[in-house]
N, C-alpha and C. Protein backbone atom coordinates (compact mmCIF):
# COMPACT_ATOMS: atom_id res chain seq x y z
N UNK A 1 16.83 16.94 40.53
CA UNK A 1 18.13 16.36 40.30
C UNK A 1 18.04 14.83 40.29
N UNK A 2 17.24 13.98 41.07
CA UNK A 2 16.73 12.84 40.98
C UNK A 2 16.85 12.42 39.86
N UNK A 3 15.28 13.05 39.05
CA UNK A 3 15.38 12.74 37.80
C UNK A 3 16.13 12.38 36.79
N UNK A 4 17.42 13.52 37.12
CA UNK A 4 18.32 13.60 36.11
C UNK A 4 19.18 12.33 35.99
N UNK A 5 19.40 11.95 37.59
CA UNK A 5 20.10 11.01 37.94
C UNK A 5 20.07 9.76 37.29
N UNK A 6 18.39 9.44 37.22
CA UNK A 6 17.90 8.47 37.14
C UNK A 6 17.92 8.12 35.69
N UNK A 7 17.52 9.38 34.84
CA UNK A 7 17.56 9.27 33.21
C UNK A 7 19.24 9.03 32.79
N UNK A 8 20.32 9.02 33.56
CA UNK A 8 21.67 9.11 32.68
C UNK A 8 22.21 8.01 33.66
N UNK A 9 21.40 6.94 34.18
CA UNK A 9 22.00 5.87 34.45
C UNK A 9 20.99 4.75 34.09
N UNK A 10 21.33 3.96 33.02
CA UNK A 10 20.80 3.26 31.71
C UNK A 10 20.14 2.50 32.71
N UNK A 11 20.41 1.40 33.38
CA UNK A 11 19.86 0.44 34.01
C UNK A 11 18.42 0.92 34.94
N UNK A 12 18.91 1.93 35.40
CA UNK A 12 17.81 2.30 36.48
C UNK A 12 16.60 2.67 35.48
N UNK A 13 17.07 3.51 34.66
CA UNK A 13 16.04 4.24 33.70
C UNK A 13 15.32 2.83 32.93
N UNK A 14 15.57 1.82 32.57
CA UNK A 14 15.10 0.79 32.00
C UNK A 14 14.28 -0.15 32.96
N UNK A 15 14.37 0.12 33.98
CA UNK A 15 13.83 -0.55 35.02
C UNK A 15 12.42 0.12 35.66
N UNK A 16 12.42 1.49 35.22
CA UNK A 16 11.11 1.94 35.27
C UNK A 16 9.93 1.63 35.50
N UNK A 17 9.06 1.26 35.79
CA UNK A 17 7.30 1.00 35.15
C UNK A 17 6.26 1.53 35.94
N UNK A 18 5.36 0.96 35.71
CA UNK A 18 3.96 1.87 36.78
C UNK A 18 4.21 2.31 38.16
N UNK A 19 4.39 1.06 38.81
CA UNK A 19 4.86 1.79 40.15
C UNK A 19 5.82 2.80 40.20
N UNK A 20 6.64 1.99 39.63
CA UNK A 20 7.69 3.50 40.01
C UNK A 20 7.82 4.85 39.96
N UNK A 21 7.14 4.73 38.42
CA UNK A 21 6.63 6.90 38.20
C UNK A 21 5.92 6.87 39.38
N UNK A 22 4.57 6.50 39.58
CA UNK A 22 3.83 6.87 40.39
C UNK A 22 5.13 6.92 42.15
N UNK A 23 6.01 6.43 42.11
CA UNK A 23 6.08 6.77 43.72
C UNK A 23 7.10 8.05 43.35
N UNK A 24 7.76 8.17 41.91
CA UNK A 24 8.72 8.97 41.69
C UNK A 24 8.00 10.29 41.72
N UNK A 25 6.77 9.64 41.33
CA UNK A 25 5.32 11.42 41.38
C UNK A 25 4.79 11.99 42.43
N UNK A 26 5.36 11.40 43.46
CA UNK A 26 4.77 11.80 44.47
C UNK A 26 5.32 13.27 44.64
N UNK A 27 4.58 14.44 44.92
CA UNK A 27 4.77 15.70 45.05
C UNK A 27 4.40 16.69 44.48
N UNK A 28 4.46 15.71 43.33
CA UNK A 28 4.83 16.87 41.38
C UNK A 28 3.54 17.64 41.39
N UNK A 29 4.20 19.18 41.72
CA UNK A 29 3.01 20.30 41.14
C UNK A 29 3.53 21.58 41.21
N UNK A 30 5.00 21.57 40.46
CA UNK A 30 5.42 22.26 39.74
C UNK A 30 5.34 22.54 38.32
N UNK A 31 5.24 23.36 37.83
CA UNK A 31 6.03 23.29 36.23
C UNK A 31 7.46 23.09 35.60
N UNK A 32 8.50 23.09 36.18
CA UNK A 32 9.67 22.74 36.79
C UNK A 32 9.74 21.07 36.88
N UNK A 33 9.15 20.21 38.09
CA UNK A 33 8.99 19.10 38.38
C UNK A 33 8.65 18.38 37.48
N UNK A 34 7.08 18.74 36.64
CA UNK A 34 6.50 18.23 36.03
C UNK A 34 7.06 17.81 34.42
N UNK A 35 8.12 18.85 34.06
CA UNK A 35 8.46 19.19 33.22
C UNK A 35 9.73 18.27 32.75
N UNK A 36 10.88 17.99 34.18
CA UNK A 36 11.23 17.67 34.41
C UNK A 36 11.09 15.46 34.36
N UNK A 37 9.91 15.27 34.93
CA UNK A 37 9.57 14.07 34.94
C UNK A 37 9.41 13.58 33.91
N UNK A 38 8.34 14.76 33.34
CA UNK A 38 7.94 13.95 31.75
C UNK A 38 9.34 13.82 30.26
N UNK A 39 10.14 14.83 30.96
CA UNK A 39 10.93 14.90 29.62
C UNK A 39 12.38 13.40 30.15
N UNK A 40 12.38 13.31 31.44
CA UNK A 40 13.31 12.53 31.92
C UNK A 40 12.98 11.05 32.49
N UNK A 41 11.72 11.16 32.86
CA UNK A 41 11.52 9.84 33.31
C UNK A 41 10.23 8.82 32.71
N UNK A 42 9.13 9.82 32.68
CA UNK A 42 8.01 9.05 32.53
C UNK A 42 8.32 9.26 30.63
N UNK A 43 8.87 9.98 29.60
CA UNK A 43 8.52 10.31 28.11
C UNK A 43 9.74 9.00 28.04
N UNK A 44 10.79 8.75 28.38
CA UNK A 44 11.45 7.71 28.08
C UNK A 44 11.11 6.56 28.35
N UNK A 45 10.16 5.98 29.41
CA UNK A 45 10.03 4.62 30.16
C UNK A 45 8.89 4.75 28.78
N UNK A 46 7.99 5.34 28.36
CA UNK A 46 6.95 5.21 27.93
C UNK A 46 6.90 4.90 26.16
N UNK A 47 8.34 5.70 26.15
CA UNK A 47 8.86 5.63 24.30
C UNK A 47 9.63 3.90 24.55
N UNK A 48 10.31 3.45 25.28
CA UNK A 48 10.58 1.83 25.21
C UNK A 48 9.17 1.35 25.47
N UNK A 49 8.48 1.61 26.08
CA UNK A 49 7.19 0.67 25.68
C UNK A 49 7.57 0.12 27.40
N UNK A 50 7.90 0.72 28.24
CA UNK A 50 7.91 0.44 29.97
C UNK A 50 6.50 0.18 30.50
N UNK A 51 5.66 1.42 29.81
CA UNK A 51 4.52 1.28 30.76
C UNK A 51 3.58 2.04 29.19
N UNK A 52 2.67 1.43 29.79
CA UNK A 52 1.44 0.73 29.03
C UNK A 52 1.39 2.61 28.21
N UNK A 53 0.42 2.52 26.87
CA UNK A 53 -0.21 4.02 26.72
C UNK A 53 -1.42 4.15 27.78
N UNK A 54 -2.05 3.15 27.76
CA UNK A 54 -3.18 3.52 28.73
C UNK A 54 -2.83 4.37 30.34
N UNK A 55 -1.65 4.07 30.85
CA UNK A 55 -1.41 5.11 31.84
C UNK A 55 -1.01 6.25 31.60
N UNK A 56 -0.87 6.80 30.34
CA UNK A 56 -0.37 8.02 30.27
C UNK A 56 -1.83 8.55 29.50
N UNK A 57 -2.51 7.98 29.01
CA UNK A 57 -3.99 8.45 28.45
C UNK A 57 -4.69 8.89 29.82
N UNK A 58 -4.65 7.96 30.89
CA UNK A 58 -5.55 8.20 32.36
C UNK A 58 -4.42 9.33 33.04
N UNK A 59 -3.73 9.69 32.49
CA UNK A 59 -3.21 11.15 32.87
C UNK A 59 -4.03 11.80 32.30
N UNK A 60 -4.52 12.46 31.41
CA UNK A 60 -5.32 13.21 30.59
C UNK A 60 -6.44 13.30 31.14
N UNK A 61 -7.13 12.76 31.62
CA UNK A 61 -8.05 12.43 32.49
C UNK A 61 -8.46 13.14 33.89
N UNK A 62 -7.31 13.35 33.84
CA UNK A 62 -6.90 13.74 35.66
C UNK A 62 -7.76 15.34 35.92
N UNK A 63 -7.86 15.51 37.26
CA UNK A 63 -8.54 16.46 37.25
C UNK A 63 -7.29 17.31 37.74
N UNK A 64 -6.36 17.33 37.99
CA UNK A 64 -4.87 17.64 38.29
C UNK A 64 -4.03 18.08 36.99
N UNK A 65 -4.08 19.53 37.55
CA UNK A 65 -3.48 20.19 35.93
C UNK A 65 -2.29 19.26 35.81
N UNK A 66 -1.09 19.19 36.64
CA UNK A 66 -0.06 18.72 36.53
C UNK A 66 0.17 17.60 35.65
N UNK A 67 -1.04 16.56 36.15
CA UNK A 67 -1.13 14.76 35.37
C UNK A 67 -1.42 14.92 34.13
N UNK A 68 -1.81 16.60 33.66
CA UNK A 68 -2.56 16.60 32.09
C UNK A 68 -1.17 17.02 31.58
N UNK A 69 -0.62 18.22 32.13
CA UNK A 69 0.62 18.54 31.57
C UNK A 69 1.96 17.20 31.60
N UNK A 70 1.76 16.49 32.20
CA UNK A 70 3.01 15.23 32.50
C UNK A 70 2.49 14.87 30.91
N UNK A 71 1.50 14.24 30.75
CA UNK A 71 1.06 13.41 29.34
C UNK A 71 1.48 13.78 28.18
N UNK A 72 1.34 15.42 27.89
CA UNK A 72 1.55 16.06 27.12
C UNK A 72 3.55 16.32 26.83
N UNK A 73 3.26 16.21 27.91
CA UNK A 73 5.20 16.76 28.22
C UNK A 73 6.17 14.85 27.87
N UNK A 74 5.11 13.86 28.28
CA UNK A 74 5.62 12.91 28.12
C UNK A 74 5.74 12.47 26.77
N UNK A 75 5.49 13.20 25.42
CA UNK A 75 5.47 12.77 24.07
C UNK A 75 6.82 13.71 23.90
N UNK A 76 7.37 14.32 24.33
CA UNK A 76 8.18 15.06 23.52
C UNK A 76 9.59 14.22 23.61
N UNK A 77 9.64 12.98 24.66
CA UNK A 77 11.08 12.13 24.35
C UNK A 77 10.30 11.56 23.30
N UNK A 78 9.00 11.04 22.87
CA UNK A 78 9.15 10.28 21.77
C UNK A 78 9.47 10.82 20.50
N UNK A 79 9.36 12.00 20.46
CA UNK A 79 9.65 13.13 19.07
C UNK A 79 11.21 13.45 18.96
N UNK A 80 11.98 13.71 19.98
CA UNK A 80 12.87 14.71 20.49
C UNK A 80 14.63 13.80 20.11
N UNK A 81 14.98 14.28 18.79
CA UNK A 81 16.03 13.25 18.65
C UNK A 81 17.20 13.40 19.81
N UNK A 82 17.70 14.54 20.02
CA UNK A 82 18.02 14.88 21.46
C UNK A 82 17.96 13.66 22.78
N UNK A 83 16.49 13.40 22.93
CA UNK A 83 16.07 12.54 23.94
C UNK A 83 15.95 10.94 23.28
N UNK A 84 16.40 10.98 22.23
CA UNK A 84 16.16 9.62 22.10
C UNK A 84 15.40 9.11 21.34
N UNK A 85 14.41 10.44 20.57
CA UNK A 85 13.18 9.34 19.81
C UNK A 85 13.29 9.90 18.62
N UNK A 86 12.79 9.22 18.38
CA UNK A 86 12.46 8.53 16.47
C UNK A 86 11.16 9.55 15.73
N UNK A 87 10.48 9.91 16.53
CA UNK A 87 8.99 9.98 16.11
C UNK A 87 7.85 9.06 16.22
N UNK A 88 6.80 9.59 16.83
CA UNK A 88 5.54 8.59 16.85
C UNK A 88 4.29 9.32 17.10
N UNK A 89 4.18 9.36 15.89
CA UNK A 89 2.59 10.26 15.55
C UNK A 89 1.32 9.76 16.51
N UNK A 90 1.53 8.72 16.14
CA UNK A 90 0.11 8.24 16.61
C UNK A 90 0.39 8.03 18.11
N UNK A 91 1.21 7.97 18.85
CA UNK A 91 0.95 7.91 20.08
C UNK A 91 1.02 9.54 20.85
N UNK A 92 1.59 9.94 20.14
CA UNK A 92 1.27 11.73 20.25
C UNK A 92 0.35 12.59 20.28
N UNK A 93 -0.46 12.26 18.93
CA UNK A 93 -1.61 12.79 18.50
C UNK A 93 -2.53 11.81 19.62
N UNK A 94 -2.62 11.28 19.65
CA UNK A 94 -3.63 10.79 20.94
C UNK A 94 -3.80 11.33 22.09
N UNK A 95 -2.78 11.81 22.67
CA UNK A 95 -2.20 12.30 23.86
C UNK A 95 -3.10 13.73 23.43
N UNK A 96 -2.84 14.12 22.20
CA UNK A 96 -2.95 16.07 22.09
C UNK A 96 -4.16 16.11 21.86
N UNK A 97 -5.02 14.95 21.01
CA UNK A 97 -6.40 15.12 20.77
C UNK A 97 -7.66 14.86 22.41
N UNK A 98 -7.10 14.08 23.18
CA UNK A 98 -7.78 13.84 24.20
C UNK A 98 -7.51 15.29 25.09
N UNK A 99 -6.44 16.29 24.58
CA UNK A 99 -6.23 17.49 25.53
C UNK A 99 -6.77 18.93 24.84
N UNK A 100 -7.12 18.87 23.94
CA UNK A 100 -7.17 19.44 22.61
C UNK A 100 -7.64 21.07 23.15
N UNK A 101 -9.06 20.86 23.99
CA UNK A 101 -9.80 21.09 24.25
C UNK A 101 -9.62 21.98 25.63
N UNK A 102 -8.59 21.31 26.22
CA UNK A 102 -8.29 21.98 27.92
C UNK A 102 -7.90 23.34 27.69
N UNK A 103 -8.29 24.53 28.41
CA UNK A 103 -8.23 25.74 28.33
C UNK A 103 -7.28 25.97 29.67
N UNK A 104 -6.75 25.18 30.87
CA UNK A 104 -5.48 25.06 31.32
C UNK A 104 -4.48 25.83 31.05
N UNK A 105 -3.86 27.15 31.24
CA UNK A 105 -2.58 27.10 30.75
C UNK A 105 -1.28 26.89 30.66
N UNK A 106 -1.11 26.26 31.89
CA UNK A 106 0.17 24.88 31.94
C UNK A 106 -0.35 23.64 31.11
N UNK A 107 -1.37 23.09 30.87
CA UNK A 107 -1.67 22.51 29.61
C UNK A 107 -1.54 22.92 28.46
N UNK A 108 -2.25 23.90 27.67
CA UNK A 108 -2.33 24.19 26.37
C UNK A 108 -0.94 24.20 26.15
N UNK A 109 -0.13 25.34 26.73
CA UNK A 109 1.55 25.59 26.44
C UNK A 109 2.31 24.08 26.40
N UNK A 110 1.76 23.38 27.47
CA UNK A 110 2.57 21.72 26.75
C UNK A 110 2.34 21.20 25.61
N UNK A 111 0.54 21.44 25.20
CA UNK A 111 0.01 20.97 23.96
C UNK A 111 1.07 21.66 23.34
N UNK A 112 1.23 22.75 22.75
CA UNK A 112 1.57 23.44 22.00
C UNK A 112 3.43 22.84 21.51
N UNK A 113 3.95 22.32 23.09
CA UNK A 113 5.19 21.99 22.77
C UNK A 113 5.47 20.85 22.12
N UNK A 114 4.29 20.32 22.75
CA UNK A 114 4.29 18.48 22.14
C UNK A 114 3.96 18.68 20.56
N UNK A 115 3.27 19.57 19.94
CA UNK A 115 2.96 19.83 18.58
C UNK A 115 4.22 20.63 17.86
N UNK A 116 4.91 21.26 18.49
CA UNK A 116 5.95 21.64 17.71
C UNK A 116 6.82 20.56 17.18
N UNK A 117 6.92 19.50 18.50
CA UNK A 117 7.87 19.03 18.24
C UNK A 117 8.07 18.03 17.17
N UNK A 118 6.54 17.97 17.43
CA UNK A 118 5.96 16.21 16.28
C UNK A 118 6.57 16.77 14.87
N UNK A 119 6.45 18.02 14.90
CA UNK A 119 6.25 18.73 13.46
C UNK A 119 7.93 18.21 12.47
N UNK A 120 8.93 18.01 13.29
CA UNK A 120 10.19 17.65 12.60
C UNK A 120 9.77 15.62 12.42
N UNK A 121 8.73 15.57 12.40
CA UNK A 121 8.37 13.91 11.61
C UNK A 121 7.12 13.83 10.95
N UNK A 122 6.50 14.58 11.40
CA UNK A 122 4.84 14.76 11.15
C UNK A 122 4.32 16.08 10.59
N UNK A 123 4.49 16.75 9.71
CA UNK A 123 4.13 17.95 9.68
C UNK A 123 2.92 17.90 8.99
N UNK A 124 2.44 17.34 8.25
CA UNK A 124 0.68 16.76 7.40
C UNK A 124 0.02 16.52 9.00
N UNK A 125 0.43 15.59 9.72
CA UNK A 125 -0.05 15.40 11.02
C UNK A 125 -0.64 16.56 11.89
N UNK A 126 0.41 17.18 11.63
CA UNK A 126 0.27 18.75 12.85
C UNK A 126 -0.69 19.24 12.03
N UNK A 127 -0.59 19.70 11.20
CA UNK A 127 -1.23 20.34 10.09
C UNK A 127 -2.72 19.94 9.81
N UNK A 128 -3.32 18.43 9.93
CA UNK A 128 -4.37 18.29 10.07
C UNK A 128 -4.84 17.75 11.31
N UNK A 129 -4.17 17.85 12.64
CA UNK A 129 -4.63 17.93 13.57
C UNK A 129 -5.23 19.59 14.16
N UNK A 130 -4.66 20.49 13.53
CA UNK A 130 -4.98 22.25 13.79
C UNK A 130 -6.18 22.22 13.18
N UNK A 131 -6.35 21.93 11.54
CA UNK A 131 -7.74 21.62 11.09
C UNK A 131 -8.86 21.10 11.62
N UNK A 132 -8.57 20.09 12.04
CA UNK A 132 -9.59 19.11 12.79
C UNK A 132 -9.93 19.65 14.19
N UNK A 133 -8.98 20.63 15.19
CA UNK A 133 -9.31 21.29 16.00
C UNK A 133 -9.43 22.20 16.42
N UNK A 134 -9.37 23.03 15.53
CA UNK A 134 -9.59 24.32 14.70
C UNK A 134 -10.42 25.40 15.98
N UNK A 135 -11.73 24.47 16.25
CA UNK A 135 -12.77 25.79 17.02
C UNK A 135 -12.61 24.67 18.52
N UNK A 136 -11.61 24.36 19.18
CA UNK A 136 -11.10 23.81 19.88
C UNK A 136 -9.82 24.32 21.23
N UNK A 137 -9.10 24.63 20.26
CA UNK A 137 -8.05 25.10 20.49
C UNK A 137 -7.75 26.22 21.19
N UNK A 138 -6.75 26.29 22.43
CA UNK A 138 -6.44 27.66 22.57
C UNK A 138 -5.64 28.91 21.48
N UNK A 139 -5.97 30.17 21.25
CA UNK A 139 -5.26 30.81 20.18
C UNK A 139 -4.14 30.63 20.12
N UNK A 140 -3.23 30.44 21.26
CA UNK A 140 -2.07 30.77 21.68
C UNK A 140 -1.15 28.97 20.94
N UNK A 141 -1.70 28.05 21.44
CA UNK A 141 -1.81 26.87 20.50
C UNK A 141 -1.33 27.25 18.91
N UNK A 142 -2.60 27.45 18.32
CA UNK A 142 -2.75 27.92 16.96
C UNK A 142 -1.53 28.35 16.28
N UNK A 143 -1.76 30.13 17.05
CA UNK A 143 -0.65 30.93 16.70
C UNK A 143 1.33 30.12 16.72
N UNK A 144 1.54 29.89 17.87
CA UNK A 144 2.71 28.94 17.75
C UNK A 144 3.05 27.55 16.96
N UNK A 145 1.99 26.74 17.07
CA UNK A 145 2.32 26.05 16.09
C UNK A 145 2.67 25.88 14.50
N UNK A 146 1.23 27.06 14.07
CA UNK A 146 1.34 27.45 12.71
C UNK A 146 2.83 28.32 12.32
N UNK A 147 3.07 28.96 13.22
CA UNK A 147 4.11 29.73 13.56
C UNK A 147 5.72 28.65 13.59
N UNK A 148 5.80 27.71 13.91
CA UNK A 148 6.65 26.81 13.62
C UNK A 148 6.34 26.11 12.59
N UNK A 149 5.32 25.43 12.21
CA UNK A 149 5.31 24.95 10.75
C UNK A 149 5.51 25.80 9.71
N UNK A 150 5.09 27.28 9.47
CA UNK A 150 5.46 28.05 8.58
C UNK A 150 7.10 28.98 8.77
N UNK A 151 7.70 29.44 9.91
CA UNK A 151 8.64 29.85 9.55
C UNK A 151 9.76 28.74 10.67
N UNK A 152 9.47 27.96 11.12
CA UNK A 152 10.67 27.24 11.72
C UNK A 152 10.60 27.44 13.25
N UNK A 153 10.12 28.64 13.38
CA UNK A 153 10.10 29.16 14.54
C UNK A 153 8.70 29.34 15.41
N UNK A 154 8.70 29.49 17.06
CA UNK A 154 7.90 28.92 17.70
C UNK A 154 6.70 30.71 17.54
N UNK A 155 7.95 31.71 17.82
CA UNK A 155 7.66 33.16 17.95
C UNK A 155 8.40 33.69 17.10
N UNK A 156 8.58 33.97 15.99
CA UNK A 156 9.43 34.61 15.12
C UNK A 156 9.50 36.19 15.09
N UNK A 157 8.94 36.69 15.61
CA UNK A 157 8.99 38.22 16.12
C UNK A 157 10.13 38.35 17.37
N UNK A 158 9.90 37.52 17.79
CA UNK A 158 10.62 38.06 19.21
C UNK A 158 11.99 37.50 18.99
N UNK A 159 12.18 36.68 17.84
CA UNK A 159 13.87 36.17 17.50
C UNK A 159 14.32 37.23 16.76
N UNK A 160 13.95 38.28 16.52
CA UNK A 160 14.56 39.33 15.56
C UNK A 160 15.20 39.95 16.53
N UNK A 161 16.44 40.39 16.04
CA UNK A 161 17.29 41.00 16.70
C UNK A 161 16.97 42.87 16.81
């Protein structure tokens, strides 16, 4: 609820930067929490340009599923017109190519979200990022994304009535 607080009162949310995620992170190792942070606190401070890419790259890094899933989860305010953003390929695809690889599955499923989402600005992007990581990838990745670039949808079986 913090979070929430913090993202729908302009000033505070603009006031953001390194320290602060980090003391606002203290705890986070939920999927819930994590989910939470990245879509409310750390994906917005990071789409104004608050705090550096390099701290959200040394998330990726982390040996802490959580810090891999925050990174991943933190691109989707930059995609997410909803949240505020515009689109930004290249700071996205950075994020997904340095994770590409993690067999995690509170990771991959973020990969997977952060790639859906790019797909309403980037769809050549998505499209030759699957190529390029082709024997990489978790299936489950694959299957959903291709699965939203071709019919719109993430699971299109399971939306049938």
């Amino acid at each position: 609820m913090a979070y929430e607080l913090i993202n729908k009162h302009r000033p505070t949310l603009r006031s953001l930067d390194t320290e602060a995620l980090i003391q606002l992170s203290q705890g986070m190792d939920t999927w819930e929490a994590v989910d939470t942070f990245g879509r409310y606190l750390s994906g917005p401070a990071w789409r104004e340009r608050q705090i550096p890419d390099e701290l959200v790259h040394s998330w990726t890094r982390s040996e802490d599923r959580w810090w891999r899933r925050a990174a991943l989860v933190s691109t989707v305010p930059l995609n997410n017109k909803s949240r505020g953003g515009d689109g930004d390929p290249h700071r996205t695809l950075q994020v997904c190519d340095m994770l590409a690889s993690d067999r995690d599955d509170m990771v991959y499923k973020a990969l997977s979200w952060a790639l859906r989402e790019l797909i309403k600005h980037d769809k050549e992007g998505v499209t030759d990022f699957l190529r390029r990581h082709d024997d990489d990838l978790a299936a489950r990745v694959k299957r959903e994304v291709t699965n939203k670039l071709k019919t719109g949808l993430k699971n299109p079986k399971a939306s049938r009535p």
